[in-house]
N, C-alpha and C. Protein backbone atom coordinates (compact mmCIF):
# COMPACT_ATOMS: atom_id res chain seq x y z
N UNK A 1 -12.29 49.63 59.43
CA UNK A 1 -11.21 49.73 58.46
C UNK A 1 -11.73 49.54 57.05
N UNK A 2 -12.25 48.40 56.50
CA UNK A 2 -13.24 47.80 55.74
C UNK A 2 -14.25 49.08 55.05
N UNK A 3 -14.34 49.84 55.92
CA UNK A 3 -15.57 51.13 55.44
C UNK A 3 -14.86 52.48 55.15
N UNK A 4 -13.78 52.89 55.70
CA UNK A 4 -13.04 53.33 55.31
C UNK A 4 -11.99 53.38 54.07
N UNK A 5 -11.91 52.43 53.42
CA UNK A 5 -11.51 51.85 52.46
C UNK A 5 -12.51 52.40 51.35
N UNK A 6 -13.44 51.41 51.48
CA UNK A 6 -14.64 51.20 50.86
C UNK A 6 -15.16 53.06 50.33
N UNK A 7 -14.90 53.84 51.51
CA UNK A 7 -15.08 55.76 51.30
C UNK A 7 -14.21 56.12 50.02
N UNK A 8 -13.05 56.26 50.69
CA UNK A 8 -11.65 55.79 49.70
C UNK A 8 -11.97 55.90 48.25
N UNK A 9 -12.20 54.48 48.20
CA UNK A 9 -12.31 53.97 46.81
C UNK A 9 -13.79 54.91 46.07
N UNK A 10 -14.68 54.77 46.78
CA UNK A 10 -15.63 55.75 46.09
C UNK A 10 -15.45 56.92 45.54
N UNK A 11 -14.24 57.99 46.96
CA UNK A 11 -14.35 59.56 46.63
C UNK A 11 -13.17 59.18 45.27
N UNK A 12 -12.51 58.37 44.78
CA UNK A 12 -11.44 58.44 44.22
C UNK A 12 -12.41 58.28 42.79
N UNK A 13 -13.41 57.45 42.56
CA UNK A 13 -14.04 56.78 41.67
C UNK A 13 -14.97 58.23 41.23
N UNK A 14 -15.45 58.85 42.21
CA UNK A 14 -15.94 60.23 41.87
C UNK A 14 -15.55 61.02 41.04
N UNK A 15 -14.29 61.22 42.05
CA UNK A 15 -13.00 62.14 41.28
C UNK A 15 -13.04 61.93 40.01
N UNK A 16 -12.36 60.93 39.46
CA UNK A 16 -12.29 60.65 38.24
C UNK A 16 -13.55 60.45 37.23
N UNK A 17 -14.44 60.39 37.70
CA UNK A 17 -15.87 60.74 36.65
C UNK A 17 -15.60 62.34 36.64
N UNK A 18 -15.56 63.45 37.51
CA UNK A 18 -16.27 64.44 37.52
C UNK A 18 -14.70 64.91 36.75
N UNK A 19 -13.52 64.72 36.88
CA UNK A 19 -12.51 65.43 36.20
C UNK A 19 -12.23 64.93 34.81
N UNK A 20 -12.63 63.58 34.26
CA UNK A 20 -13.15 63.10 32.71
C UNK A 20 -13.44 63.91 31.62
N UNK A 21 -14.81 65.00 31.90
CA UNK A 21 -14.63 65.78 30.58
C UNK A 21 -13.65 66.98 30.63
N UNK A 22 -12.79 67.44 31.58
CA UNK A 22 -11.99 68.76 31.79
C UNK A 22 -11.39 68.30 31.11
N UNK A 23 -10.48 66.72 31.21
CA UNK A 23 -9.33 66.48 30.23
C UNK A 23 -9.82 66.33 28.94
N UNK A 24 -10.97 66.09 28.49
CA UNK A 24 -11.33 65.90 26.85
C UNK A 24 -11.30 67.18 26.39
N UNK A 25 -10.85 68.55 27.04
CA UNK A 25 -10.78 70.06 26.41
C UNK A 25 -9.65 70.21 25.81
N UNK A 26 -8.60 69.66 26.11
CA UNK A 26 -7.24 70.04 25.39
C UNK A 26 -6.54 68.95 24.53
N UNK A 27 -5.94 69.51 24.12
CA UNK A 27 -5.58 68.49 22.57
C UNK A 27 -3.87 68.81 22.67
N UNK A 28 -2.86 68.24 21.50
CA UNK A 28 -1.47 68.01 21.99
C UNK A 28 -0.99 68.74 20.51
N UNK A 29 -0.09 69.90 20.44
CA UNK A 29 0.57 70.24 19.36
C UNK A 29 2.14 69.70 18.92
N UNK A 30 2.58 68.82 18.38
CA UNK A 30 4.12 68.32 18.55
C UNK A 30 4.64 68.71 16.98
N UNK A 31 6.22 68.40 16.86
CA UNK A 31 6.56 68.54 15.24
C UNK A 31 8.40 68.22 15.81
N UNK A 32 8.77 68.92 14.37
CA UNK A 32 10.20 68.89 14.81
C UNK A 32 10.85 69.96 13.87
N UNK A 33 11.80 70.75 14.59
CA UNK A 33 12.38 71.94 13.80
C UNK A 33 14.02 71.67 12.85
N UNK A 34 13.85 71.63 11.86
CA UNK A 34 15.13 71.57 10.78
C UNK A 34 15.52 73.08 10.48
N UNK A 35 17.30 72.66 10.94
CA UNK A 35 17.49 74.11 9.90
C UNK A 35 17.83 73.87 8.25
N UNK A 36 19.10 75.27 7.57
CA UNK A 36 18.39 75.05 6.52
C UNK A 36 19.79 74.18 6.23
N UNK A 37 20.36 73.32 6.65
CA UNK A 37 21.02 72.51 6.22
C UNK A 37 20.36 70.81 6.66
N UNK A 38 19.37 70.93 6.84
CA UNK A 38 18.87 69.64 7.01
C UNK A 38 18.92 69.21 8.71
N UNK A 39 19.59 69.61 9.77
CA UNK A 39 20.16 69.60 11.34
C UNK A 39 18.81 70.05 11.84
N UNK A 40 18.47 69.02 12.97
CA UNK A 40 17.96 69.62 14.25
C UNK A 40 18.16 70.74 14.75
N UNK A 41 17.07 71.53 15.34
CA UNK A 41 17.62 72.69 16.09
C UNK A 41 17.04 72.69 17.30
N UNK A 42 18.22 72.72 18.31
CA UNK A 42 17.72 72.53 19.65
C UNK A 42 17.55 74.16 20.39
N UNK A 43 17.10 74.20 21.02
CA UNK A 43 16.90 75.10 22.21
C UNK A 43 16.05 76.70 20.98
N UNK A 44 14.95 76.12 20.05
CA UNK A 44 14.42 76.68 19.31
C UNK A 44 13.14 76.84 20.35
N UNK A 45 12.39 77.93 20.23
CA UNK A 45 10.87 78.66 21.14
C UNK A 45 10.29 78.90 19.91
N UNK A 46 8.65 77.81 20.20
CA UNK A 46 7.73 77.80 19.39
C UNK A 46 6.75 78.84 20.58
N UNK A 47 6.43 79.93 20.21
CA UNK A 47 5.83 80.87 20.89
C UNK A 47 4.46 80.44 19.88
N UNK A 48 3.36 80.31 20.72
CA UNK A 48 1.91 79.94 20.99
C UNK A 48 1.01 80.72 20.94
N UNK A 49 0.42 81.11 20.69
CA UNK A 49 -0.76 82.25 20.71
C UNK A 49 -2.09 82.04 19.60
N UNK A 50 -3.04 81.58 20.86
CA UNK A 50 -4.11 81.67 20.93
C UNK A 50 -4.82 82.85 20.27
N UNK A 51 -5.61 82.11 18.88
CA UNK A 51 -6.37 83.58 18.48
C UNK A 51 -7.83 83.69 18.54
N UNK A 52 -8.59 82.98 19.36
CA UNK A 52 -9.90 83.00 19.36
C UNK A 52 -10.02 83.37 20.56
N UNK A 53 -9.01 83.05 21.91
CA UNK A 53 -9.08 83.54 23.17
C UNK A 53 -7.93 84.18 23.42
N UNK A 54 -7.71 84.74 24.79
CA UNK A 54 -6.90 84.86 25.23
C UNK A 54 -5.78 83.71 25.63
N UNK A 55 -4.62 83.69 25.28
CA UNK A 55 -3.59 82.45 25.89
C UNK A 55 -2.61 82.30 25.02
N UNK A 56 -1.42 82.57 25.90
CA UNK A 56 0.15 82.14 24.82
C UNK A 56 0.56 81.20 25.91
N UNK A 57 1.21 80.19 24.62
CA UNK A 57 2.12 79.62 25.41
C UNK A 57 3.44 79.17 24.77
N UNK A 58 4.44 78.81 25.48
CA UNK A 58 5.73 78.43 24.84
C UNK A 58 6.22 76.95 25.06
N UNK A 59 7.34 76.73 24.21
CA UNK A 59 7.76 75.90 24.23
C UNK A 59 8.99 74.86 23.72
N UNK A 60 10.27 74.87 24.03
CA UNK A 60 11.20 75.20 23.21
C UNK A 60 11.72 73.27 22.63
N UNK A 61 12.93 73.70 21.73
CA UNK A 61 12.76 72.17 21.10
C UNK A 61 13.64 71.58 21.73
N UNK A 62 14.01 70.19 21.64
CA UNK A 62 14.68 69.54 22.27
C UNK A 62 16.32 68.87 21.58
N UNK A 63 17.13 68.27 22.10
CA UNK A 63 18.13 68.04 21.23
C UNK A 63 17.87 67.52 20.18
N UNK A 64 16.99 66.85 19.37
CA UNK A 64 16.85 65.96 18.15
C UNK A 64 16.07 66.96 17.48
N UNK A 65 15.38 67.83 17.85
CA UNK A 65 14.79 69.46 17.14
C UNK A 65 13.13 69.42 17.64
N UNK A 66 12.67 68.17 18.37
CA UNK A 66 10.75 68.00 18.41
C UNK A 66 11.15 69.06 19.53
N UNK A 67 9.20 68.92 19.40
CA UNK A 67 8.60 69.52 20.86
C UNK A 67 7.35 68.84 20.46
N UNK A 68 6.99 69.18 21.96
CA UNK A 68 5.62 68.72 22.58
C UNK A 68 5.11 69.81 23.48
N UNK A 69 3.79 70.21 22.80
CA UNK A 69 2.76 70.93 24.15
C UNK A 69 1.77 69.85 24.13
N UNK A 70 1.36 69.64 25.61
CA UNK A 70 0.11 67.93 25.42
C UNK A 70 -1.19 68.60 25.92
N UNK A 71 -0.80 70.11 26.63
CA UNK A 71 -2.27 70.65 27.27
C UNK A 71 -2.48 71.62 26.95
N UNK A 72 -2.90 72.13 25.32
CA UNK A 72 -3.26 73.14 24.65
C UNK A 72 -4.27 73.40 24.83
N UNK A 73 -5.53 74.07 25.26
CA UNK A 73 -7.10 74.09 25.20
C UNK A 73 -7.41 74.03 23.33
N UNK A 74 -8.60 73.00 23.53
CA UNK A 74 -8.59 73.20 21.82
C UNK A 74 -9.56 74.63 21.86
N UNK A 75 -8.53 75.34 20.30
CA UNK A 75 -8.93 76.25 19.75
C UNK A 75 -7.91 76.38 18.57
N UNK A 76 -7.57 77.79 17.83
CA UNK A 76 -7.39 78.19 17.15
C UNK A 76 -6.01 78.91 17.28
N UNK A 77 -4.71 78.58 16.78
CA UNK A 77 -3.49 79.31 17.13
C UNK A 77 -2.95 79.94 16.18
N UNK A 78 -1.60 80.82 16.56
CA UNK A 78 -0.73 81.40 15.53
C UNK A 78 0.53 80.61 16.69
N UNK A 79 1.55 79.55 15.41
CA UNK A 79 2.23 79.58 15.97
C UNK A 79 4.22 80.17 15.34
N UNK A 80 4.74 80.78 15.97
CA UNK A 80 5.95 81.73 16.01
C UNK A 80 7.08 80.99 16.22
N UNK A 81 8.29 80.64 15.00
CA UNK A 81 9.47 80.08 15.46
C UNK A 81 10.16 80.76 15.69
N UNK A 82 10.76 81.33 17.35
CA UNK A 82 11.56 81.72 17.06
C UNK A 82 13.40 81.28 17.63
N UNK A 83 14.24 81.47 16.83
CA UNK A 83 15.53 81.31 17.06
C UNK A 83 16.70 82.48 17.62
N UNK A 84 17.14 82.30 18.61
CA UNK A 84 17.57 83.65 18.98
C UNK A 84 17.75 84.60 18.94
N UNK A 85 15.85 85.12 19.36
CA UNK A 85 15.49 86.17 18.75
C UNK A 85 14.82 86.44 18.05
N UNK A 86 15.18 85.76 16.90
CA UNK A 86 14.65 86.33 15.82
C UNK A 86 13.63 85.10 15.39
N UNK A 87 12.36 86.18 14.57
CA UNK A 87 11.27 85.13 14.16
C UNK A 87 11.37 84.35 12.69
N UNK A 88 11.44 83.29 12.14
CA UNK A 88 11.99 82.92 11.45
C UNK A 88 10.91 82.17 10.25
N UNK A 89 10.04 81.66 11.17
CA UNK A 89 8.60 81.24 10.31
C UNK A 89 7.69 81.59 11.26
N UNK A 90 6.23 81.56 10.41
CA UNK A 90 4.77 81.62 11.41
C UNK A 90 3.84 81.03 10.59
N UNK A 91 2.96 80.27 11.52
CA UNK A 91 1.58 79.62 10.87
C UNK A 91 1.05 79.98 11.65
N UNK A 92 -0.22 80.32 10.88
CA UNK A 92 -1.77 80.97 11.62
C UNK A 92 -2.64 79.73 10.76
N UNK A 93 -3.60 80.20 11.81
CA UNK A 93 -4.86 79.16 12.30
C UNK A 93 -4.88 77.75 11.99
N UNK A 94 -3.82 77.30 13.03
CA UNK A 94 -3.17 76.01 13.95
C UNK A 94 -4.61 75.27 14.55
N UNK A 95 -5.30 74.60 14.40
CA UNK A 95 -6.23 74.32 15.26
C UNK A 95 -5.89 73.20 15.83
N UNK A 96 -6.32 72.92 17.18
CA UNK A 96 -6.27 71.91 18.07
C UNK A 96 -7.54 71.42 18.58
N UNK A 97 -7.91 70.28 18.72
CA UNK A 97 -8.76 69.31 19.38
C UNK A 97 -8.51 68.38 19.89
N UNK A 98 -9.29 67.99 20.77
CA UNK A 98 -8.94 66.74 21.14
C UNK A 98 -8.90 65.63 20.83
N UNK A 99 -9.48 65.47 19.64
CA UNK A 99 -10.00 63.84 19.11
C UNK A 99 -8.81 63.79 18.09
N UNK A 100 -7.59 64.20 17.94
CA UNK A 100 -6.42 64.44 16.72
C UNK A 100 -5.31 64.85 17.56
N UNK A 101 -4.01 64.55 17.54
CA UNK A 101 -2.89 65.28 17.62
C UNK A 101 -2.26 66.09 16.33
N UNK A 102 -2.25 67.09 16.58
CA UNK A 102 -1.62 68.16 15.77
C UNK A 102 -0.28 68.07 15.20
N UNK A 103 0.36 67.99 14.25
CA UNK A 103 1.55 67.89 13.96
C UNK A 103 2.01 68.73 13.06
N UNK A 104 3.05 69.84 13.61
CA UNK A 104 3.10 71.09 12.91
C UNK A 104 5.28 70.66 13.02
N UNK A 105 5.92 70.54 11.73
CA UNK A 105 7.28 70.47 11.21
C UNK A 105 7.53 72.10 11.19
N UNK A 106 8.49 72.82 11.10
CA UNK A 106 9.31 73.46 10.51
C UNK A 106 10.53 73.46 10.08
N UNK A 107 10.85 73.14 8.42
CA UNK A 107 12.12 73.31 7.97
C UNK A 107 12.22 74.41 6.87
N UNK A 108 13.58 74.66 7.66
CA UNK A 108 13.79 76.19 7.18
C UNK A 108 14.41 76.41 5.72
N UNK A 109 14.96 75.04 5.30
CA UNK A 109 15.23 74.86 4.07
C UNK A 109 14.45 75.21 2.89
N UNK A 110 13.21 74.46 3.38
CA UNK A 110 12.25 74.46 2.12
C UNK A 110 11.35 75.87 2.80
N UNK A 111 11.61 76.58 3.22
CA UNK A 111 11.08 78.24 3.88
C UNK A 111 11.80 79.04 3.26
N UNK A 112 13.26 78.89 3.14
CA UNK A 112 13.91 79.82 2.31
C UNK A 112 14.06 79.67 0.62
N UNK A 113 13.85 78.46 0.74
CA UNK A 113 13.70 78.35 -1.00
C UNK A 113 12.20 78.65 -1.77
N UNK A 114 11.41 78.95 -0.50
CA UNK A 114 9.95 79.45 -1.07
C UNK A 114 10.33 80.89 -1.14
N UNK A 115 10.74 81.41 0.07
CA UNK A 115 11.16 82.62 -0.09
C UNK A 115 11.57 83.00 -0.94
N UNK A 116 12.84 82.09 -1.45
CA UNK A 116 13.80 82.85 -2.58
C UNK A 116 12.49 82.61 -4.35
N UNK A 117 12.11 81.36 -3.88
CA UNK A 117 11.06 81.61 -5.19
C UNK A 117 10.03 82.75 -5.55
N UNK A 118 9.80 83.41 -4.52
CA UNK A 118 8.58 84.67 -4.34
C UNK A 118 9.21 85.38 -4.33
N UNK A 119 10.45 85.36 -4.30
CA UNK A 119 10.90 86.99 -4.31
C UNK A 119 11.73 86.68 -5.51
N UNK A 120 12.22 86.09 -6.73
CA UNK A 120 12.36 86.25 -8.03
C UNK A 120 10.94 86.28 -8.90
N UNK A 121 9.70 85.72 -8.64
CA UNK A 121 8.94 85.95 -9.07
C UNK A 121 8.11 87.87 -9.07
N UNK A 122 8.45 88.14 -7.85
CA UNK A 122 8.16 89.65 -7.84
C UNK A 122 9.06 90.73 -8.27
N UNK A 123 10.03 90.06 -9.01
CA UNK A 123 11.37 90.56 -9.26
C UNK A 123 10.75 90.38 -10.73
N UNK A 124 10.67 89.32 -11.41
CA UNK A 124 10.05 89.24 -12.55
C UNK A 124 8.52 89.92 -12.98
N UNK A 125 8.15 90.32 -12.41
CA UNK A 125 6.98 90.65 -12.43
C UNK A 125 5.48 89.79 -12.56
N UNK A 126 6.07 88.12 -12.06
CA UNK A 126 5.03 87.64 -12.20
C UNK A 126 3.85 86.80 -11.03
N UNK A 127 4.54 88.07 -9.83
CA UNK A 127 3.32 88.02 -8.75
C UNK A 127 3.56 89.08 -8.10
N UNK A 128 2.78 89.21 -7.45
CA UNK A 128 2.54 90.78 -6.21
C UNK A 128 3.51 90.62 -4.93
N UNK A 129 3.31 91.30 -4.71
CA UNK A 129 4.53 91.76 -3.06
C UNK A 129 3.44 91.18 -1.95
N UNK A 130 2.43 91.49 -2.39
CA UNK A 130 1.42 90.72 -1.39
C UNK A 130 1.15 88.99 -1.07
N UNK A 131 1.71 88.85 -2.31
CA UNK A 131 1.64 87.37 -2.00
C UNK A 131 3.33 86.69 -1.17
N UNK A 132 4.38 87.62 -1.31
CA UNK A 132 5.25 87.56 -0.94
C UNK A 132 4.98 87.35 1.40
């Protein structure tokens, strides 16, 4: 019984050395989504996409407006808010590691008032459509 145990406890002690560095590959992206009145937005899809490899992933917000992805592979993302349907903001090259949690907000308030600032400025003539 005694030696059996004793197996046990070893293959388990194994295990966990040899599966140690797999988990040091992925890193955790979280935030929280505001609309543009200052409110949580629940049941919002932060669509994921991986731009150095192949890999999307999703993930939608919760009643108070966060989310959490905790098993991202670290790399390099674009990530996509979207609200029913429709895409509403995007950030590119999101990076993730493991030694940091990532913390990526979207409020749509201060998104549309950038907006509305870039687009009277190209209205005025004192920036490009490209920077828009």
């Amino acid at each position: 019984m005694m030696n059996k145990l004793l197996k046990a406890l070893m293959f388990t002690l194994a295990l966990m050395l040899v599966s140690a560095p797999a988990w040091a590959q992925v890193g955790r992206l979280s935030g929280k989504v505001f609309d543009e009145d200052g409110n949580p937005v629940q049941g919002a899809i932060l669509k994921i996409d991986r731009t150095d490899q192949r890999g999307s992933y999703e993930v939608k917000t919760r009643k108070k407006g966060n989310y959490m992805h905790a098993c991202l592979p670290m790399g390099t993302y674009t990530v996509a808010l979207v609200i029913e349907g429709e895409v509403y903001d995007t950030v590119q090259g999101v990076r993730v590691s493991p030694t940091t949690d990532r913390t990526l907000d979207f409020d749509l308030e201060a998104t549309k008032k950038k907006q509305e600032s870039l687009r009277q400025q190209v209205e005025s003539g004192t920036a490009s459509e490209e920077q828009f």
